[in-house]
Protein backbone atom coordinates (compact mmCIF):
# COMPACT_ATOMS: atom_id res chain seq x y z
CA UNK A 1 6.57 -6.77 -3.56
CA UNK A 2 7.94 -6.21 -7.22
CA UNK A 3 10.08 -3.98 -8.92
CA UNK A 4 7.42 -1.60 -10.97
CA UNK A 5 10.01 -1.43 -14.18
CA UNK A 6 8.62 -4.14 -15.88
CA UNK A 7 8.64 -3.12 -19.90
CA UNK A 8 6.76 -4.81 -22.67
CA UNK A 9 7.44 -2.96 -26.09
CA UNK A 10 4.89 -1.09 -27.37
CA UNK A 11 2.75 -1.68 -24.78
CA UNK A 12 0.73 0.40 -21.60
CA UNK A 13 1.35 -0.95 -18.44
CA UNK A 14 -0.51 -0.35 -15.30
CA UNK A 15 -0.04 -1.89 -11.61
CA UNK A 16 -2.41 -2.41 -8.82
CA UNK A 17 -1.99 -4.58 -5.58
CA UNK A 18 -0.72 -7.38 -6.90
CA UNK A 19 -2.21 -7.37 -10.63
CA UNK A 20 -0.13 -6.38 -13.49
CA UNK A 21 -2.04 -5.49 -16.78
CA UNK A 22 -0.34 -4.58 -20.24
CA UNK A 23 -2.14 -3.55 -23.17
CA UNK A 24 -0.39 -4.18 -26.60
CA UNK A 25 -1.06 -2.07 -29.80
CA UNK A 26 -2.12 -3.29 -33.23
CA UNK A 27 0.65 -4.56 -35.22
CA UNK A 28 0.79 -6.96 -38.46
CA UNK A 29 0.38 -10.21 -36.40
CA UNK A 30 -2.41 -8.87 -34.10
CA UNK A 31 -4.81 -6.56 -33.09
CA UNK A 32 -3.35 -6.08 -29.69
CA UNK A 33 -3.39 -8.35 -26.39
CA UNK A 34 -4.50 -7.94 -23.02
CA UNK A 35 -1.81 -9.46 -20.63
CA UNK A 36 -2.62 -9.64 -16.76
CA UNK A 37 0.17 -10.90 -13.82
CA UNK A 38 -1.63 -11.73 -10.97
CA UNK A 39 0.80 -11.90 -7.97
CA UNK A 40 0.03 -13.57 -4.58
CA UNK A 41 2.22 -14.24 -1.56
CA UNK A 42 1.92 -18.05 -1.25
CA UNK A 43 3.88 -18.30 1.99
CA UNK A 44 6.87 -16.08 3.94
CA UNK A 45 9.40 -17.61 1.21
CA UNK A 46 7.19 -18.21 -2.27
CA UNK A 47 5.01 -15.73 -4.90
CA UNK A 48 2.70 -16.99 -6.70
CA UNK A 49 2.50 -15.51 -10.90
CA UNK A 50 -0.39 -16.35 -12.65
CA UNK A 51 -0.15 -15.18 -16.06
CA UNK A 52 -3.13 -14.34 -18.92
CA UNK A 53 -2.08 -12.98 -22.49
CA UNK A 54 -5.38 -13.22 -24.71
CA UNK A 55 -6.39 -11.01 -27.70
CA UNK A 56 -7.88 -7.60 -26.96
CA UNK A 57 -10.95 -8.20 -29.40
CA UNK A 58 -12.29 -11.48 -27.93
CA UNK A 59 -14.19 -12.52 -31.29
CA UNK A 60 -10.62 -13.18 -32.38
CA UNK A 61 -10.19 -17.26 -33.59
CA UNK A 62 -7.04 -17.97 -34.31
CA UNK A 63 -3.78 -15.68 -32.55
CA UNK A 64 -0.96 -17.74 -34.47
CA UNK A 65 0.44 -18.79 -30.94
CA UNK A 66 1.06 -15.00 -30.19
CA UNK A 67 -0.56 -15.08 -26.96
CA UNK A 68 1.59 -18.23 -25.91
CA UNK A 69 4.51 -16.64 -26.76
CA UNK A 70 3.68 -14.09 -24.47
CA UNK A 71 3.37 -16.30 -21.77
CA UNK A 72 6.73 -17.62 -22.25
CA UNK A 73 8.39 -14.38 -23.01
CA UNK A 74 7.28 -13.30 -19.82
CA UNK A 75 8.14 -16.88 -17.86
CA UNK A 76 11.48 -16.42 -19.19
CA UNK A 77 11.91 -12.97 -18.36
CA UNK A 78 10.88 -13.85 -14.41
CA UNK A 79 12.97 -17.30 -14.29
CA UNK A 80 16.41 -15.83 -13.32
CA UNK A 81 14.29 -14.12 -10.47
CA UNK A 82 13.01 -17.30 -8.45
């Protein structure tokens, strides 16, 4: 269904049927994320990607638009692919 090399630096990745999780490290912006790719066959022709990034401590107020930039890291990583 998808290719299992998928790399995010610095992070642990683990697959399932169809969910994707990585877990980032602390660095100086962060004190690591939790990203999750859920991936669905819509129809014969079309996959569905649903994608989470949120902060691994979830008491955490403000992310400095890390965990959106994730999201379209990621979106622009799987664009050339639909």
């Amino acid at each position: 269904m998808y290719e299992r090399n998928l790399s995010i630096e610095g992070a642990e990745v683990t697959y399932e049927d169809g969910v994707i999780r990585a877990k980032t490290g602390v660095n100086l912006r962060t004190f690591g994320d939790q990203i999750t790719l859920l991936v669905q066959k819509a129809d014969e022709e079309t996959t569905s990607v649903h994608i989470q990034s949120k902060p691994a401590i979830p008491t955490t107020i403000v992310d400095y638009g890390k965990n959106i930039k994730n999201i379209e890291a990621i979106t622009a990583y799987l664009k050339p692919h639909i």
